[in-house]
N, C-alpha and C. Protein backbone atom coordinates (compact mmCIF):
# COMPACT_ATOMS: atom_id res chain seq x y z
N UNK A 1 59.13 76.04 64.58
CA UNK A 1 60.22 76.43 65.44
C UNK A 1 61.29 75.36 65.37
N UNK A 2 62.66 75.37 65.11
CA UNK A 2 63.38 75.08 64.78
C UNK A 2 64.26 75.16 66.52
N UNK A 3 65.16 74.13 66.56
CA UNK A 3 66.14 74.06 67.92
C UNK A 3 67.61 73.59 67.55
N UNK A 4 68.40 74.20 68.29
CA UNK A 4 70.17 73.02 68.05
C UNK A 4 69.56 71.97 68.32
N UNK A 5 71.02 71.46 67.08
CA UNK A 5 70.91 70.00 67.41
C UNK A 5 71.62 69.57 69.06
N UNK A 6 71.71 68.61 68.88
CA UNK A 6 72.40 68.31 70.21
C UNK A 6 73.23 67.23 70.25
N UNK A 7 74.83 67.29 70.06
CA UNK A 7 75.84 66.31 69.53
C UNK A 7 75.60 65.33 70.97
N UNK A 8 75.60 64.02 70.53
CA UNK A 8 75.74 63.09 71.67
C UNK A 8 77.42 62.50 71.42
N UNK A 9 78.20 62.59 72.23
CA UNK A 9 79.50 61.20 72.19
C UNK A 9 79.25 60.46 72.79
N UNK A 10 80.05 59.12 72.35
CA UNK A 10 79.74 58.23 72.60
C UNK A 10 81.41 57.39 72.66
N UNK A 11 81.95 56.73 73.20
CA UNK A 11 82.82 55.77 73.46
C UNK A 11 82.83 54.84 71.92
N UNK A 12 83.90 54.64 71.50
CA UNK A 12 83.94 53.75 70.48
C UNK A 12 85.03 52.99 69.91
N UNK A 13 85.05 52.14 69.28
CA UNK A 13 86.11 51.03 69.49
C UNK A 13 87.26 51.68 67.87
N UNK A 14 86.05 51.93 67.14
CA UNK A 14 86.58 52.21 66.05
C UNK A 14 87.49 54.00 65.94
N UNK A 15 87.96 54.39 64.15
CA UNK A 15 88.35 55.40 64.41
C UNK A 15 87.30 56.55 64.39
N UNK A 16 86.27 56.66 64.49
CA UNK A 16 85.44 57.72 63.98
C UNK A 16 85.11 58.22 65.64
N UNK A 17 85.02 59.62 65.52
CA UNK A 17 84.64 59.97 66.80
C UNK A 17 83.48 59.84 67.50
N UNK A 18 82.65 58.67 67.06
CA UNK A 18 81.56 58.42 67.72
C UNK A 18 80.37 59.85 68.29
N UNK A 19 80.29 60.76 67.21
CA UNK A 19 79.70 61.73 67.54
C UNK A 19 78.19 61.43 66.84
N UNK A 20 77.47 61.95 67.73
CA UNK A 20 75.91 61.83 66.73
C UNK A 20 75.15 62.95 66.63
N UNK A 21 74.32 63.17 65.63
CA UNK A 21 73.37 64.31 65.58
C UNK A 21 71.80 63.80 65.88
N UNK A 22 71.32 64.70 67.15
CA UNK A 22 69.92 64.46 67.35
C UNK A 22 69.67 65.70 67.02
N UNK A 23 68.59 65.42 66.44
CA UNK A 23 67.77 66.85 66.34
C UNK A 23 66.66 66.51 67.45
N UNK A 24 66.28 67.88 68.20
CA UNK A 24 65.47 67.40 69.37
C UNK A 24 64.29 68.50 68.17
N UNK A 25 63.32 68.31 68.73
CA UNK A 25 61.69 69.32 68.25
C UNK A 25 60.65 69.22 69.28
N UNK A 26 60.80 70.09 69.81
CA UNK A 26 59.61 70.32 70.66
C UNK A 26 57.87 69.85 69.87
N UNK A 27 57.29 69.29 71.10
CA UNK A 27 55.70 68.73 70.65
C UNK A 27 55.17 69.34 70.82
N UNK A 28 54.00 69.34 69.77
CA UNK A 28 53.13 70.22 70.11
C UNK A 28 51.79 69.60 70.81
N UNK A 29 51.14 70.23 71.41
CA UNK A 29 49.73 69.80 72.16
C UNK A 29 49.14 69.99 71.36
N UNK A 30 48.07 69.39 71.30
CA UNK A 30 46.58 69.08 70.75
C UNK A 30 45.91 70.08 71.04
N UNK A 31 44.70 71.24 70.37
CA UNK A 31 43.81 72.09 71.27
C UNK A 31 43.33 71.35 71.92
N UNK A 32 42.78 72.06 73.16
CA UNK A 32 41.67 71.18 74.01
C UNK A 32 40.01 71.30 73.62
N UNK A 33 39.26 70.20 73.48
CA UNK A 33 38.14 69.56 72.85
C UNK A 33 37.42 70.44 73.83
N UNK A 34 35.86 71.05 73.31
CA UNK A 34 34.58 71.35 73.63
C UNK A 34 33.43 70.18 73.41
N UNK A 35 32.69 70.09 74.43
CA UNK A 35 31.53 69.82 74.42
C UNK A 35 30.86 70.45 74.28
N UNK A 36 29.56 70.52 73.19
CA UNK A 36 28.41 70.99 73.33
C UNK A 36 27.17 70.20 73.65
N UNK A 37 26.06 71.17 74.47
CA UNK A 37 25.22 70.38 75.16
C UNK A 37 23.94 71.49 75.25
N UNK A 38 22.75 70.19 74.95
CA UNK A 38 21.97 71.01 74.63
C UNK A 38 20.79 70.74 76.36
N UNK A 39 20.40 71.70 76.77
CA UNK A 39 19.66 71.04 78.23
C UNK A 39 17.89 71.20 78.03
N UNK A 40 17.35 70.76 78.73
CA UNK A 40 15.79 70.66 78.98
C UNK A 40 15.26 71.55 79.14
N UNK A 41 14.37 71.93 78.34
CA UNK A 41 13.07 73.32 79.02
C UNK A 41 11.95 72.18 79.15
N UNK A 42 10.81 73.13 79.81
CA UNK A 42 9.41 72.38 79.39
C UNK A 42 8.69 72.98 78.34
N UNK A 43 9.24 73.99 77.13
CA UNK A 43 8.58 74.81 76.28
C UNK A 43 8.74 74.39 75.17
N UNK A 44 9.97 73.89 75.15
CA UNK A 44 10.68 73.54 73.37
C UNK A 44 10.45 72.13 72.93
N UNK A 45 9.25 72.05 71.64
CA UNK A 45 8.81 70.62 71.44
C UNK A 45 9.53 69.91 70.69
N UNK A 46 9.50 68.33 71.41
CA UNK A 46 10.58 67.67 71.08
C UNK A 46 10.95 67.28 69.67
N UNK A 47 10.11 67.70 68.47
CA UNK A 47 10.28 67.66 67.22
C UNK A 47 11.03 68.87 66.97
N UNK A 48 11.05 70.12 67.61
CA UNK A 48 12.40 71.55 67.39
C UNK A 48 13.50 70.57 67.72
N UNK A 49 13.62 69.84 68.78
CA UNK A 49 14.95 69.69 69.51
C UNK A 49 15.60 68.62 68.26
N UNK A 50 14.92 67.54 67.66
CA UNK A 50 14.82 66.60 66.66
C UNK A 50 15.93 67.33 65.79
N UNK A 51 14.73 68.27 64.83
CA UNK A 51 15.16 68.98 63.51
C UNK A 51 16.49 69.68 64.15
N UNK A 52 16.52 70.57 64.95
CA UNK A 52 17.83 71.26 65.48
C UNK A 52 18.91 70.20 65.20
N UNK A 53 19.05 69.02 65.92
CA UNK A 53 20.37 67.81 65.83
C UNK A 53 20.51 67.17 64.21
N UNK A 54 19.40 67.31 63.40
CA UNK A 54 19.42 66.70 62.20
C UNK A 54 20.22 68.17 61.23
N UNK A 55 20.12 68.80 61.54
CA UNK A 55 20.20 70.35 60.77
C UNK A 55 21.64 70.78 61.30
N UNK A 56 22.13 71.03 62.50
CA UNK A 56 23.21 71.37 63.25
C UNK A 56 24.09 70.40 63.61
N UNK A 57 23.97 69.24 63.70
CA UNK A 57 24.93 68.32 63.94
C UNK A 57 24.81 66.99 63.03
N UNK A 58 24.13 66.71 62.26
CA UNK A 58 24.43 66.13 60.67
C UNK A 58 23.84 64.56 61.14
N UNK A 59 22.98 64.44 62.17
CA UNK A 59 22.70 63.49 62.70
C UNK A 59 21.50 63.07 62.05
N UNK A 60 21.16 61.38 61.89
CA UNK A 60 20.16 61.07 61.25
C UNK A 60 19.31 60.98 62.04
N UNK A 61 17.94 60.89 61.60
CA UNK A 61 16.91 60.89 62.66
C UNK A 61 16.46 60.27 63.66
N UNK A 62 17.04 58.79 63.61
CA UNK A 62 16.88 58.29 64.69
C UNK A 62 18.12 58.35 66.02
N UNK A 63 19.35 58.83 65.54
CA UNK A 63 20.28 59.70 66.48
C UNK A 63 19.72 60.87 67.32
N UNK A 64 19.30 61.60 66.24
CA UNK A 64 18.85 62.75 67.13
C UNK A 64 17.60 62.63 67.96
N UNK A 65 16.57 61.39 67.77
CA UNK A 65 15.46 60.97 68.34
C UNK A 65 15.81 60.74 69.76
N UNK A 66 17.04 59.60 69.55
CA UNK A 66 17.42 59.10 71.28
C UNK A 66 18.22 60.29 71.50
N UNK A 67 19.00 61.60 71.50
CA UNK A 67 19.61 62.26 71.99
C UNK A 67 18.33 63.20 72.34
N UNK A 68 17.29 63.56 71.76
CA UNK A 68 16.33 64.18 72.29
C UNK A 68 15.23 63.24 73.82
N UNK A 69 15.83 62.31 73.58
CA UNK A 69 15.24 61.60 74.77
C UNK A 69 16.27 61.63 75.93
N UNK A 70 17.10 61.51 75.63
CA UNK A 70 18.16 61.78 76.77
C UNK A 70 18.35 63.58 77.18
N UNK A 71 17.91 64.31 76.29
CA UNK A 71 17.84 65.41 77.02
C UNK A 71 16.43 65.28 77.82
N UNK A 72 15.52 65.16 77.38
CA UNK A 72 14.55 64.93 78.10
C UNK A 72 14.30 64.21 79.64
N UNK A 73 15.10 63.11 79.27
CA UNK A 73 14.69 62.55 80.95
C UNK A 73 15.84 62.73 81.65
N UNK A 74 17.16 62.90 81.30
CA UNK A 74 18.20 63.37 82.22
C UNK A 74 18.75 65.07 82.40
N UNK A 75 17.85 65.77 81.42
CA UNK A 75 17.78 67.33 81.57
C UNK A 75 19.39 67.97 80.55
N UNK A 76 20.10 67.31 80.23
CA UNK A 76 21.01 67.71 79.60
C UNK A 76 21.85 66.52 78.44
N UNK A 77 22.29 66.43 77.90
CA UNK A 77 23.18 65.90 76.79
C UNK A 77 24.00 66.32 75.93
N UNK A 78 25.48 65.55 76.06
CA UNK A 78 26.26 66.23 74.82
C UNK A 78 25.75 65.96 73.59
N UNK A 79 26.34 66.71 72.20
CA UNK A 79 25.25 66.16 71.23
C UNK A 79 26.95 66.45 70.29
N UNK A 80 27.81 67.06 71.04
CA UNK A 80 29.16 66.96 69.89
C UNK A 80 30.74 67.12 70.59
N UNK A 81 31.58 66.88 70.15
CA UNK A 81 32.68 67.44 70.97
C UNK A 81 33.45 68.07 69.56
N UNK A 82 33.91 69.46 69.95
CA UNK A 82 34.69 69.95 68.73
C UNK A 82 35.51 70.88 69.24
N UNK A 83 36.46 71.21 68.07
CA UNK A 83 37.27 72.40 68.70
C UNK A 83 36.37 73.36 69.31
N UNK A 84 37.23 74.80 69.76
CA UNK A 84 36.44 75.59 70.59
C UNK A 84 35.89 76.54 69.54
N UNK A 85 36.28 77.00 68.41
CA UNK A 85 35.83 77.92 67.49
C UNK A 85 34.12 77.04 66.86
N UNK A 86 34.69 75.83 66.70
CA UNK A 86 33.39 74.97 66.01
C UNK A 86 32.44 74.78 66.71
N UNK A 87 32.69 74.62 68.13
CA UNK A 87 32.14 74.57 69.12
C UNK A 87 31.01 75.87 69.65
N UNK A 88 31.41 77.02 69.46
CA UNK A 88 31.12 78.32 69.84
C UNK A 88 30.21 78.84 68.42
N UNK A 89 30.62 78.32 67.11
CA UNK A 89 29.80 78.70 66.22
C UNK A 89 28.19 77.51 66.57
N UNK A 90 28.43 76.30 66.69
CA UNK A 90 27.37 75.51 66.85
C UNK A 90 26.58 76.23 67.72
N UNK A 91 26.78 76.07 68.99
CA UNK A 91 26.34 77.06 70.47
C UNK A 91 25.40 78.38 69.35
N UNK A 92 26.09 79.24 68.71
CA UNK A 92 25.83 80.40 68.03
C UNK A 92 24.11 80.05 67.34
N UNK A 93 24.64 78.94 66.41
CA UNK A 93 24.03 78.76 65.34
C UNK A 93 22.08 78.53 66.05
N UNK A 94 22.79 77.08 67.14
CA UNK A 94 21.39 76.90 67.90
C UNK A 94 20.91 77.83 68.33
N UNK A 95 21.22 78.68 69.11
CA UNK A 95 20.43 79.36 69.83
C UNK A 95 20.07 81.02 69.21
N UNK A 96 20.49 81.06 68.29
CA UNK A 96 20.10 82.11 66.97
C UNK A 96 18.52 81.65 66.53
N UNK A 97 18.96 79.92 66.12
CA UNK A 97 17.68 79.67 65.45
C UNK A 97 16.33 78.98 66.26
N UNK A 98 16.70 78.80 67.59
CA UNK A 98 15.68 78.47 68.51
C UNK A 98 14.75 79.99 69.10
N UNK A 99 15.89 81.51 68.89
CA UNK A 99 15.20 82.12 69.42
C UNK A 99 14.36 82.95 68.32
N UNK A 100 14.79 82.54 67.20
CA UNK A 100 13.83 82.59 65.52
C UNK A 100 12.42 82.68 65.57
N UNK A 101 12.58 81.22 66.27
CA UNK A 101 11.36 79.87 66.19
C UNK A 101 11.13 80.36 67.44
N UNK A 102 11.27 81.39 68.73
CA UNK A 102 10.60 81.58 69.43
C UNK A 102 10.54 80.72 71.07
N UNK A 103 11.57 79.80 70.64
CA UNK A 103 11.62 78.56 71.43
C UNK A 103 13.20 78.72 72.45
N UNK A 104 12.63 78.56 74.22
CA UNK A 104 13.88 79.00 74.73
C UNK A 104 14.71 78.20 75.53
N UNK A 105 14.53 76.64 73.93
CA UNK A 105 15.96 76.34 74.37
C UNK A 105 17.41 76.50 74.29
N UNK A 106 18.01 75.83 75.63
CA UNK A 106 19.42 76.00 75.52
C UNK A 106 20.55 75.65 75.71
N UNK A 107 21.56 76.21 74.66
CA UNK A 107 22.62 75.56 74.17
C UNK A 107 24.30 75.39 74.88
N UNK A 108 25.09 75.09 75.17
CA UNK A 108 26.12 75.46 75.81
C UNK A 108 27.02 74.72 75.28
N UNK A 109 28.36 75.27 76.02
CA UNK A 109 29.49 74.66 75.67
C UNK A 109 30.51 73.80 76.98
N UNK A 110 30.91 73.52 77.28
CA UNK A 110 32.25 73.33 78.04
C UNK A 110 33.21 72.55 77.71
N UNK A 111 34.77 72.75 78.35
CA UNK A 111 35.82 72.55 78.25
C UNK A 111 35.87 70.67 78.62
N UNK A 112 36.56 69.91 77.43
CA UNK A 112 36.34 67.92 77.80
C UNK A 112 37.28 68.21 79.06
């Protein structure tokens, strides 16, 4: 999107008419960031929750070890922040393949 410019004058000693060209351009915002978060059952063993973060979020194993411990003793954890489309496919992806495997954990999203 394109805008007028916007002539500024200005006072000046010399002969030139002291005119200037701004171009103004509107900013654009940033999308707004998703969290995804995976929360606590007592069904889903903590080696699913493991492989899930190593497989879905590109995390090495001892990342996804302590993020599976933090879901564990505090009942929830973010495990990514992404746009909302990337965000909503992850969400997708987990809980497609947890309910595969039979296992009913679960996945969510919300707005940072």
């Amino acid at each position: 999107m394109r805008t007028q410019p916007i002539i500024a004058t200005g006072n000046s000693d010399d002969d030139s008419d002291g005119s200037v060209v701004v171009d103004v351009r509107p900013k654009t915002q940033k999308p707004p960031l998703y969290k995804v978060l995976l929360l606590n059952d007592d069904y889903t063993p903590m080696e699913f929750v493991v492989h899930i973060l190593e497989r879905f979020f590109g995390m090495t194993h001892a990342q996804s070890f302590e993020i599976m411990l933090t879901v564990h003793k505090k009942g929830v954890a973010v495990v990514g922040v992404f746009s909302h489309e990337i965000a909503e496919t992850k969400v997708g992806q987990v809980m497609d393949f947890a309910r595969r495997h039979q296992h009913p954990l679960q996945c969510t999203m919300e707005k940072e």
